[in-house]
PDB file of N, CA and C in Angstrom:
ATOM      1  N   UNK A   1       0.843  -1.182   0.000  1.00  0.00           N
ATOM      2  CA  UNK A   1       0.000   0.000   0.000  1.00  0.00           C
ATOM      3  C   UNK A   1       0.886   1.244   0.000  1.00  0.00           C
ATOM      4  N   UNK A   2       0.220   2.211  -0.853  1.00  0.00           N
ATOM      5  CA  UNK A   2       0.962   3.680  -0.823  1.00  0.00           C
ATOM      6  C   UNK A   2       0.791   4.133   0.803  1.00  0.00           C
ATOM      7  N   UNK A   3       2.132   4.714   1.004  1.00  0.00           N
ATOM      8  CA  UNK A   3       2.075   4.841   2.574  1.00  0.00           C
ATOM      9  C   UNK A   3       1.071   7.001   2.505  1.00  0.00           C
ATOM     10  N   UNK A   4       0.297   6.323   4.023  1.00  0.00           N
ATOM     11  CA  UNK A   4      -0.556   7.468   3.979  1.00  0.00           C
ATOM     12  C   UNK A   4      -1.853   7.242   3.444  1.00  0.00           C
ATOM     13  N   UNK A   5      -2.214   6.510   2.165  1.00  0.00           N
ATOM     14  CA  UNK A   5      -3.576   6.386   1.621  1.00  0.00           C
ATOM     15  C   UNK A   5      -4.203   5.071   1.545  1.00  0.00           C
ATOM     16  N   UNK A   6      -4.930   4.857   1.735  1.00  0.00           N
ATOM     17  CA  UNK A   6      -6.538   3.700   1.332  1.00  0.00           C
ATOM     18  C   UNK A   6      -6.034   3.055   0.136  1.00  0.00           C
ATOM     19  N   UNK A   7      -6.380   1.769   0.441  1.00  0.00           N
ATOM     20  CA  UNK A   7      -5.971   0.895  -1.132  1.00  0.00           C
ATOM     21  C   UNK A   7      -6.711   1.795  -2.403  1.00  0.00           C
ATOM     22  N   UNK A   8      -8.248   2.133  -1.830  1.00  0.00           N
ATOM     23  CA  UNK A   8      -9.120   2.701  -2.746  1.00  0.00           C
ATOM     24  C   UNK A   8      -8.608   3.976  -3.388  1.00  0.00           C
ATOM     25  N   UNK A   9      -7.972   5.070  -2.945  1.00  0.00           N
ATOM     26  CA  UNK A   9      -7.596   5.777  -3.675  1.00  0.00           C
ATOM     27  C   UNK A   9      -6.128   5.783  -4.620  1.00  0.00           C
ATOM     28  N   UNK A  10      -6.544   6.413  -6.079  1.00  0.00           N
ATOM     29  CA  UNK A  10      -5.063   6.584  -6.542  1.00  0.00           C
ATOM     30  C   UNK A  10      -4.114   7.534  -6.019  1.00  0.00           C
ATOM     31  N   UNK A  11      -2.935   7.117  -5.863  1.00  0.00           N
ATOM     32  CA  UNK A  11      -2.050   8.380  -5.734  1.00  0.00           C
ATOM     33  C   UNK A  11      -0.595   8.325  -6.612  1.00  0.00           C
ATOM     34  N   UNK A  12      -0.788   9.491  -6.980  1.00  0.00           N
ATOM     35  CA  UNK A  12       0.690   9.859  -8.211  1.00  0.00           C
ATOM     36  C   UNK A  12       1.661  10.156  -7.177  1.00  0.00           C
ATOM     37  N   UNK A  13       2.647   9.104  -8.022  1.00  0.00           N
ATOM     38  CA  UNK A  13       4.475   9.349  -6.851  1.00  0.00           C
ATOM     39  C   UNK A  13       4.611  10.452  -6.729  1.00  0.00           C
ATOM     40  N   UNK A  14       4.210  11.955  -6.806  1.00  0.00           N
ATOM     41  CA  UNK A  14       5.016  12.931  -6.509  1.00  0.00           C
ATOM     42  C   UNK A  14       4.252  13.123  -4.914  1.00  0.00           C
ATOM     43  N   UNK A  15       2.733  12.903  -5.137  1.00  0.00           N
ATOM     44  CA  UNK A  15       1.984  12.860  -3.785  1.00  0.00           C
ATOM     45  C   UNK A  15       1.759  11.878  -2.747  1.00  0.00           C
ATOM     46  N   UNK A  16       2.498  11.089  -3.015  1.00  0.00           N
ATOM     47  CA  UNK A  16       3.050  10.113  -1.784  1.00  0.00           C
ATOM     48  C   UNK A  16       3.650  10.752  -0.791  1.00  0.00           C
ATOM     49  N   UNK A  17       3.300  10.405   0.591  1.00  0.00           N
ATOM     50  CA  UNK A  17       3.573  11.422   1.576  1.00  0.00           C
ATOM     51  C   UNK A  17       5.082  11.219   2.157  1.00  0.00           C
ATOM     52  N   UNK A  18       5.405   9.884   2.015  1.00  0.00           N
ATOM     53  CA  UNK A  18       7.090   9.474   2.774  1.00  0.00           C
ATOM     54  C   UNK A  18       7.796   9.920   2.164  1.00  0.00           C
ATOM     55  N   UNK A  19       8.262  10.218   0.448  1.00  0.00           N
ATOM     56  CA  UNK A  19       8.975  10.950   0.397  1.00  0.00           C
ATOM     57  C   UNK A  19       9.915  10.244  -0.588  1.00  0.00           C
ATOM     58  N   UNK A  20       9.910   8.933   0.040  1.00  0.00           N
ATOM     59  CA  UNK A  20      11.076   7.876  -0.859  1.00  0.00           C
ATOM     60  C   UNK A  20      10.116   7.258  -1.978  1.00  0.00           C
ATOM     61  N   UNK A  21       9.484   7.404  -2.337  1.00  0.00           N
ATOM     62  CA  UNK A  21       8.942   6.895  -3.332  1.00  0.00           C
ATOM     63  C   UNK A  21       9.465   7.974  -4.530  1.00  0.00           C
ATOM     64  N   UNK A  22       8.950   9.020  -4.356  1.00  0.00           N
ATOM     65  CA  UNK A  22       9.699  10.074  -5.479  1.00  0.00           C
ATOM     66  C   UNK A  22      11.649   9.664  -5.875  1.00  0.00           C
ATOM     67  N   UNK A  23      11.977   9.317  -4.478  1.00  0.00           N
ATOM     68  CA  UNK A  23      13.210   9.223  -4.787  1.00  0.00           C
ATOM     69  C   UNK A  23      13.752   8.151  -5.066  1.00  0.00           C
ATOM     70  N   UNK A  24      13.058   6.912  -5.431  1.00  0.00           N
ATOM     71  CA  UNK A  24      12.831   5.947  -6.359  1.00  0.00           C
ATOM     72  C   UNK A  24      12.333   6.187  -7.310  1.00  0.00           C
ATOM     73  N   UNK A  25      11.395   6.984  -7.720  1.00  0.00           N
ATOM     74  CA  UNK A  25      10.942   6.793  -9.693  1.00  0.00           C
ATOM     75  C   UNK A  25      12.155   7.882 -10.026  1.00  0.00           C
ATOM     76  N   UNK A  26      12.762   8.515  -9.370  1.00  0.00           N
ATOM     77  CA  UNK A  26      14.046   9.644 -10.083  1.00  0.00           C
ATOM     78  C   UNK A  26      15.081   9.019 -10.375  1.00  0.00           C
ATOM     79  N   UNK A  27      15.502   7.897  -9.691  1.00  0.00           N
ATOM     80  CA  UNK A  27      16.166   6.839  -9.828  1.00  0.00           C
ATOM     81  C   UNK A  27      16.416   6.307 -10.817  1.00  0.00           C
ATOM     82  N   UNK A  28      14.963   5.714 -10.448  1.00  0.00           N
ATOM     83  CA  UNK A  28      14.685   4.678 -12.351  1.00  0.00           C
ATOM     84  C   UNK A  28      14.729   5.413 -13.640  1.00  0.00           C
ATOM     85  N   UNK A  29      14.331   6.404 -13.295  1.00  0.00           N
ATOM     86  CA  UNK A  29      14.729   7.451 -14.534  1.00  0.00           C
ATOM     87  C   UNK A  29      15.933   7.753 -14.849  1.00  0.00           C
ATOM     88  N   UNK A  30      16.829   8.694 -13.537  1.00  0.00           N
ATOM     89  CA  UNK A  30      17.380   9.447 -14.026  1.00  0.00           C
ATOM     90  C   UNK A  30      18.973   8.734 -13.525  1.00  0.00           C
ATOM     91  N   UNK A  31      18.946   8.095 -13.018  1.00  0.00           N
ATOM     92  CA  UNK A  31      20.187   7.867 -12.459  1.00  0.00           C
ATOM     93  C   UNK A  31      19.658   5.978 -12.082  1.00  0.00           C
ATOM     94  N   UNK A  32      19.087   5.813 -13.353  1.00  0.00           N
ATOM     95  CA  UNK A  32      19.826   4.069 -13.174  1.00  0.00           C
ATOM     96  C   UNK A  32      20.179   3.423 -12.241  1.00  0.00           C
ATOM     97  N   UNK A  33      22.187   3.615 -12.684  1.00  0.00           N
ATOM     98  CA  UNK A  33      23.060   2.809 -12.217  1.00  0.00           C
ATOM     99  C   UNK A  33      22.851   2.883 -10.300  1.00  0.00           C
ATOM    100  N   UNK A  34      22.407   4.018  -9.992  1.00  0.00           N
ATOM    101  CA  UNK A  34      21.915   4.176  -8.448  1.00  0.00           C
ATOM    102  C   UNK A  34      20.690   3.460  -7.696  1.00  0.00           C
ATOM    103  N   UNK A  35      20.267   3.116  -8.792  1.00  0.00           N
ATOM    104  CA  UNK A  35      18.354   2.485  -8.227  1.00  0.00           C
ATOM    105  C   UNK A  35      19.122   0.752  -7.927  1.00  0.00           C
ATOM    106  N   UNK A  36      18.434   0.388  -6.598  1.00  0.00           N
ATOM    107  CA  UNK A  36      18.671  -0.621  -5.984  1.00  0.00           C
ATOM    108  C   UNK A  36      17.462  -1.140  -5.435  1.00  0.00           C
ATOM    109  N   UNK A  37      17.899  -2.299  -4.494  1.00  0.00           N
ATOM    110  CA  UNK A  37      16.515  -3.206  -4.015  1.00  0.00           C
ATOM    111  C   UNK A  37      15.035  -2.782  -3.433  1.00  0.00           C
ATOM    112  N   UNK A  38      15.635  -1.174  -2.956  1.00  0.00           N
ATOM    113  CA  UNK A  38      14.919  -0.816  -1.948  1.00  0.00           C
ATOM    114  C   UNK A  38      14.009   0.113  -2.644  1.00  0.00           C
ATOM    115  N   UNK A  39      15.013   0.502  -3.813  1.00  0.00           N
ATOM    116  CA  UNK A  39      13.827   1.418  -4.760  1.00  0.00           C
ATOM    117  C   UNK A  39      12.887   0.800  -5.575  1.00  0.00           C
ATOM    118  N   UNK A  40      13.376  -0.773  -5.545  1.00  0.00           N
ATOM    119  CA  UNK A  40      12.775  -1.740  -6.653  1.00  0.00           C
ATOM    120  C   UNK A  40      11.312  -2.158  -5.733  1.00  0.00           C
ATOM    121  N   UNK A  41      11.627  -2.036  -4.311  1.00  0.00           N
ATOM    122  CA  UNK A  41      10.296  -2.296  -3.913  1.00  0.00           C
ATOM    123  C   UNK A  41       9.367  -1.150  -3.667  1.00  0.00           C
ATOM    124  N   UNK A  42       9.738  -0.018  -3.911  1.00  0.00           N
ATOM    125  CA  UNK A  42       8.584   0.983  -3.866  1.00  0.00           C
ATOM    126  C   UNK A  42       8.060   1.330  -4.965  1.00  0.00           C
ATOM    127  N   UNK A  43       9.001   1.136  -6.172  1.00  0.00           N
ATOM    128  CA  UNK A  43       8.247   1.064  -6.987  1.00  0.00           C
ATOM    129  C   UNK A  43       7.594  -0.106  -7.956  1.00  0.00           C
ATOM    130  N   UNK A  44       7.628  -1.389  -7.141  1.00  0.00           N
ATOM    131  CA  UNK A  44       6.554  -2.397  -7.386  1.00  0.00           C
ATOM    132  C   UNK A  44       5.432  -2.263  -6.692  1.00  0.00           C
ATOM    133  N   UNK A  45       5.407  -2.060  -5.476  1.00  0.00           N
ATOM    134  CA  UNK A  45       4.116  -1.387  -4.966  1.00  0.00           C
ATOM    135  C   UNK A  45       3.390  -0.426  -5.326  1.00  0.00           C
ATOM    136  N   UNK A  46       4.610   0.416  -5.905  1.00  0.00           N
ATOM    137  CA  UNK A  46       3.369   1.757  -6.503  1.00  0.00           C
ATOM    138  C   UNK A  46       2.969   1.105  -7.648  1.00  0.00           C
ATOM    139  N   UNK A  47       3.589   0.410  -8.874  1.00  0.00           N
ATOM    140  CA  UNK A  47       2.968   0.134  -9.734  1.00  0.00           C
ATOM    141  C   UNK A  47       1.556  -0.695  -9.759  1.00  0.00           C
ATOM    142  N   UNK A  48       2.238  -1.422  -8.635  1.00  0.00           N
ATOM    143  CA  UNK A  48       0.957  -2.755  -8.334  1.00  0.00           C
ATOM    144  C   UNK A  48      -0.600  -2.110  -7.999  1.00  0.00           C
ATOM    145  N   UNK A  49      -0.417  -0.857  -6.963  1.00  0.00           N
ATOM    146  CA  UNK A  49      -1.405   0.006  -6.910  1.00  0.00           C
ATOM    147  C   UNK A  49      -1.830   0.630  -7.899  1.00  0.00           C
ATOM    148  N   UNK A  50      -1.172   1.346  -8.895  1.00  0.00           N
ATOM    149  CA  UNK A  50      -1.909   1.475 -10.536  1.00  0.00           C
ATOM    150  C   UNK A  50      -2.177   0.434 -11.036  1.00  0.00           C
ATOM    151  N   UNK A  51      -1.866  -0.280 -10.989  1.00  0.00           N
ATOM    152  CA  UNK A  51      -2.206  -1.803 -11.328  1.00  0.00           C
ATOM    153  C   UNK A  51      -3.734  -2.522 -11.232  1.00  0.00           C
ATOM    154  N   UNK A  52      -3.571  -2.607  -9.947  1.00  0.00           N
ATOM    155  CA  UNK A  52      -4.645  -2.692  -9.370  1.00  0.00           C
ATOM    156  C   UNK A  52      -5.805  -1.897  -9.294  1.00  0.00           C
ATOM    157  N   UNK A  53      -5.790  -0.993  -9.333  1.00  0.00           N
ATOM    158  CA  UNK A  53      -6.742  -0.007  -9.474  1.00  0.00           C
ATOM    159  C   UNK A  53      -8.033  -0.457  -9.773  1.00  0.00           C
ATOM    160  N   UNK A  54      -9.382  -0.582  -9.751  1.00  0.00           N
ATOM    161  CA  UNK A  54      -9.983  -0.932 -10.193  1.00  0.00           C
ATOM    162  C   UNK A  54     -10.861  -0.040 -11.942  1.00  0.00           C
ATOM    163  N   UNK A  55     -10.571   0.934 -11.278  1.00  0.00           N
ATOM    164  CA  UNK A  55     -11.031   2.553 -12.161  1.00  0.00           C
ATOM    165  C   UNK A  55     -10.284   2.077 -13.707  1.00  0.00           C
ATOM    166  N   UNK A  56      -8.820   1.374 -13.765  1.00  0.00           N
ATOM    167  CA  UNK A  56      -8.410   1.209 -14.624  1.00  0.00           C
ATOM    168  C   UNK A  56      -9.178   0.109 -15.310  1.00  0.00           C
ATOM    169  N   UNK A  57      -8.892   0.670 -17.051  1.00  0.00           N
ATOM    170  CA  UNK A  57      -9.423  -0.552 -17.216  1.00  0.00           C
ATOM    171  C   UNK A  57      -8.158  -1.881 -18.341  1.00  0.00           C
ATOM    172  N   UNK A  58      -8.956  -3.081 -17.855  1.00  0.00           N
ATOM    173  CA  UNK A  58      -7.808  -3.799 -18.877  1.00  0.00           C
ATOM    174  C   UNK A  58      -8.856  -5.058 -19.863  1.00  0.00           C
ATOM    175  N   UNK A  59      -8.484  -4.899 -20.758  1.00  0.00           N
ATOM    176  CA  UNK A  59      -9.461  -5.388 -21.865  1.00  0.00           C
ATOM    177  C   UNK A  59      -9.995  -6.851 -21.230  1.00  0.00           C
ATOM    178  N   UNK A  60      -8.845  -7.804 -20.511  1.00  0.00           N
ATOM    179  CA  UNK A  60      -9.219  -9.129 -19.919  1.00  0.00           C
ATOM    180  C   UNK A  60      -8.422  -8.962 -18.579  1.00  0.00           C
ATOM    181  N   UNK A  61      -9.310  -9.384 -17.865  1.00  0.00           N
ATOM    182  CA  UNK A  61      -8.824  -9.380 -16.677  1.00  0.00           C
ATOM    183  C   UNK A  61      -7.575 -10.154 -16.030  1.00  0.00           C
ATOM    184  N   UNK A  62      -7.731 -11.059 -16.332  1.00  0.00           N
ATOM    185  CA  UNK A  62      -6.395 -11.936 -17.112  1.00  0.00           C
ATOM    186  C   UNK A  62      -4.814 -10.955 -17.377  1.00  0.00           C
ATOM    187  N   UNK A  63      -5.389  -9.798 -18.072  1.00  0.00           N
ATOM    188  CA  UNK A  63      -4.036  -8.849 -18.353  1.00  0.00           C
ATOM    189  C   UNK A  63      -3.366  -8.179 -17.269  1.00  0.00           C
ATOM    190  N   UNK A  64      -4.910  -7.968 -16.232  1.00  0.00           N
ATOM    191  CA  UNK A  64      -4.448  -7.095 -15.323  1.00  0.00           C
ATOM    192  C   UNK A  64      -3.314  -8.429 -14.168  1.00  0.00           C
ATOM    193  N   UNK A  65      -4.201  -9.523 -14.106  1.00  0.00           N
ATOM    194  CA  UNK A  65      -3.657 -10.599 -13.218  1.00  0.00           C
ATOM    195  C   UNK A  65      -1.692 -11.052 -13.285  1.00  0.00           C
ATOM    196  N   UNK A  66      -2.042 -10.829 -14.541  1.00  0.00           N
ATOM    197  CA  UNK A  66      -0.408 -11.472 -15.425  1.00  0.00           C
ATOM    198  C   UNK A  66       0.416  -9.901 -15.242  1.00  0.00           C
ATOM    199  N   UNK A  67       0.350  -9.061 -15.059  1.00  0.00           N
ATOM    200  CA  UNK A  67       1.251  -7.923 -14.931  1.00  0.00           C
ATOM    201  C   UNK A  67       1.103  -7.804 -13.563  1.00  0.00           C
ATOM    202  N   UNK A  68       0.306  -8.375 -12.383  1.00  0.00           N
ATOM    203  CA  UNK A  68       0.749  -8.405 -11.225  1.00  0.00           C
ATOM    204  C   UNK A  68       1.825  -9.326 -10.559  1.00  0.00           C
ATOM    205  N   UNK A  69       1.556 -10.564 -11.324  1.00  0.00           N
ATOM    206  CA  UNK A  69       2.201 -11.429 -11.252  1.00  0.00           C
ATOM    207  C   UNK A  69       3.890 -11.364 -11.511  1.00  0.00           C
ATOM    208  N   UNK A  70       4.014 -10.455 -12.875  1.00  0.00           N
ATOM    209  CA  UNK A  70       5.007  -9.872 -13.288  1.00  0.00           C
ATOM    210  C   UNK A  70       6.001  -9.017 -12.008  1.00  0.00           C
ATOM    211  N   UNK A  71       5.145  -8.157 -11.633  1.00  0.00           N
ATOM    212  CA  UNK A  71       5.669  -7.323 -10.580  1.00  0.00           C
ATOM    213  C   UNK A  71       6.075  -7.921  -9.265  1.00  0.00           C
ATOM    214  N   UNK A  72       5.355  -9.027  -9.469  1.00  0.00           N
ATOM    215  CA  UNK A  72       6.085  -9.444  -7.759  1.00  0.00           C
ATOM    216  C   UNK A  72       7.768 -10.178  -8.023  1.00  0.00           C
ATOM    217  N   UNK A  73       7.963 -10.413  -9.137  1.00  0.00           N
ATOM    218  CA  UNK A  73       9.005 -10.863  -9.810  1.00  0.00           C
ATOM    219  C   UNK A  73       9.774  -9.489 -10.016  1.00  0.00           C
ATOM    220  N   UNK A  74       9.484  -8.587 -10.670  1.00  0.00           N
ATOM    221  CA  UNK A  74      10.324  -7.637 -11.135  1.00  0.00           C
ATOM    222  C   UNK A  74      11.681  -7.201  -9.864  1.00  0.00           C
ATOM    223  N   UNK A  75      12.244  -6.673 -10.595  1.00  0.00           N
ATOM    224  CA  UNK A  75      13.763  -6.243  -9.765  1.00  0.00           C
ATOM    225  C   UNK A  75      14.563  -5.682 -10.437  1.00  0.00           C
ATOM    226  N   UNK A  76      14.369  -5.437 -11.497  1.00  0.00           N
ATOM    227  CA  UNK A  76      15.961  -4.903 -12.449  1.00  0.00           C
ATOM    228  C   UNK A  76      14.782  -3.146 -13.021  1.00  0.00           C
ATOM    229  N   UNK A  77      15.707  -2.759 -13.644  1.00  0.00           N
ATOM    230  CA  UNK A  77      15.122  -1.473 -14.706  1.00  0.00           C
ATOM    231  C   UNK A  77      14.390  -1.991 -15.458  1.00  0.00           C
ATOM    232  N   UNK A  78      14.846  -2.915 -16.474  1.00  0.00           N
ATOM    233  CA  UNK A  78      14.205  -3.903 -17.582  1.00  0.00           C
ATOM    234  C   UNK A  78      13.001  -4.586 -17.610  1.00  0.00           C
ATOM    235  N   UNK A  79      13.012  -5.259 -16.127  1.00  0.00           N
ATOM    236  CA  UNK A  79      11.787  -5.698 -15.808  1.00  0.00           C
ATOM    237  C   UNK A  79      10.948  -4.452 -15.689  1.00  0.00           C
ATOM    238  N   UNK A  80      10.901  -3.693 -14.929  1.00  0.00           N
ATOM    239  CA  UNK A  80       9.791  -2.464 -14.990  1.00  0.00           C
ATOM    240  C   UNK A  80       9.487  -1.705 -16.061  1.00  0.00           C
ATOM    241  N   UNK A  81      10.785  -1.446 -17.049  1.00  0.00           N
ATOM    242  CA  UNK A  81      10.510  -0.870 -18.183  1.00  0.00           C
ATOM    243  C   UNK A  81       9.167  -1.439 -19.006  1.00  0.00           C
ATOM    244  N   UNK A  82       9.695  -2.656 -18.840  1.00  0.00           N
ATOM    245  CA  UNK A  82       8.774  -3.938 -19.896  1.00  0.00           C
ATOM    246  C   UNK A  82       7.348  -3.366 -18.941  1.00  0.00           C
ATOM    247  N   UNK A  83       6.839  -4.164 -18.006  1.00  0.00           N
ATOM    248  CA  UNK A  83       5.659  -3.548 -16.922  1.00  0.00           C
ATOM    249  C   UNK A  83       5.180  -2.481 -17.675  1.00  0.00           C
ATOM    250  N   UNK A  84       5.947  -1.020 -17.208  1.00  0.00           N
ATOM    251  CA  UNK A  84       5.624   0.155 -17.593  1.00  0.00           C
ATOM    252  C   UNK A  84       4.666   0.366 -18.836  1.00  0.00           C
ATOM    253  N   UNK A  85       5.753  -0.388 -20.565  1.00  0.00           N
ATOM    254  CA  UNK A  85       5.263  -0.193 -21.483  1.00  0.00           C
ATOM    255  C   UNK A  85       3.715  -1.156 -21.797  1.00  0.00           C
ATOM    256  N   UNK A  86       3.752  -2.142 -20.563  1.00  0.00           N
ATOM    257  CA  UNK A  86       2.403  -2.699 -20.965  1.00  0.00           C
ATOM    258  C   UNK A  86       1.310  -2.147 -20.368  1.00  0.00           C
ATOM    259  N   UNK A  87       1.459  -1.296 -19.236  1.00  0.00           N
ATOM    260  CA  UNK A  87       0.378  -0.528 -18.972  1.00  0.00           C
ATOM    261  C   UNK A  87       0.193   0.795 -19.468  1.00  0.00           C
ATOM    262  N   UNK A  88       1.314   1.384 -20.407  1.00  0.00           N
ATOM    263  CA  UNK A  88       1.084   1.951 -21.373  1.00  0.00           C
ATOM    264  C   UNK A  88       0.181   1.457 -22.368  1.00  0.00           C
ATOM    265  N   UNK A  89      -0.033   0.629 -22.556  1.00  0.00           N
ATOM    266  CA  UNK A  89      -0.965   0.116 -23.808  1.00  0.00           C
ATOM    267  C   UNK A  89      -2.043  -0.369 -23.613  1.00  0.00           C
ATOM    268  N   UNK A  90      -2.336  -0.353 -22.491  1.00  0.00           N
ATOM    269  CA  UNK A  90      -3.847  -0.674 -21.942  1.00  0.00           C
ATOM    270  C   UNK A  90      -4.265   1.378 -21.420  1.00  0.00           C
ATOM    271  N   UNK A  91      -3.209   1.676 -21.817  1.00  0.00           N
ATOM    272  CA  UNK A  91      -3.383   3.390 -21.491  1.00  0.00           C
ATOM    273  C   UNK A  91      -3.072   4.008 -19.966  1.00  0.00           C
ATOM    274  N   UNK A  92      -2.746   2.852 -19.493  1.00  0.00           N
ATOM    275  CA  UNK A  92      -2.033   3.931 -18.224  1.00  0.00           C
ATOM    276  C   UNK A  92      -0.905   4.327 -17.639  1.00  0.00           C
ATOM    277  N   UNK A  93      -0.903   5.296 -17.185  1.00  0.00           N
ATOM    278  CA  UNK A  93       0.194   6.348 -17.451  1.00  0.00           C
ATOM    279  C   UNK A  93       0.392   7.065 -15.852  1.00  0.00           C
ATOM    280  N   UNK A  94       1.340   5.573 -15.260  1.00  0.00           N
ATOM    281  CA  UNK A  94       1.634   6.001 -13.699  1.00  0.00           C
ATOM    282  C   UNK A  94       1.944   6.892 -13.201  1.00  0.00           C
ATOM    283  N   UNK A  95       2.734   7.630 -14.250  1.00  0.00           N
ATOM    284  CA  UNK A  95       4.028   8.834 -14.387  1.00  0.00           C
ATOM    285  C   UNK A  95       3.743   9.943 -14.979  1.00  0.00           C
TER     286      UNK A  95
END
């Protein structure tokens, strides 16, 4: 869970209240070679929470299931990149 809010609501990483979540997606962005385990788990949780979302939609539910599944696995840049671009294409846009 995003720390501070209700499973039910969305919240965008900049309005996450702890603080380290922002300083994990800057990471993954901007400085790579610096993003480590600890950033890899805040931002599987945040994704998992866009993820999850219910508001979102995903053509089979099935899609949404298999990119959660994905995320509990993920750990590298690559893995999330991949993630990222598939919820790009169901149209959502964590970031």
């Amino acid at each position: 869970m995003i720390h501070g809010y209700p499973n039910h609501t969305l919240v965008y990483w900049k309005n996450e209240q702890s603080g380290q979540l922002e300083i994990a997606v800057l990471k993954f962005f901007q400085k790579p070679q610096n993003f480590n385990h600890l950033h890899a788990d805040l931002l599987r949780d945040y994704l998992k929470h866009w993820t999850s979302f219910r508001g979102h939609y995903f053509p089979k539910e099935e899609d949404r299931q298999n990119l959660l599944k994905q995320l509990d696995k993920a750990q590298s840049i690559k893995d999330f990149s991949q993630i990222i671009e598939q919820l790009l294409k169901v149209g959502i846009d964590p970031f």
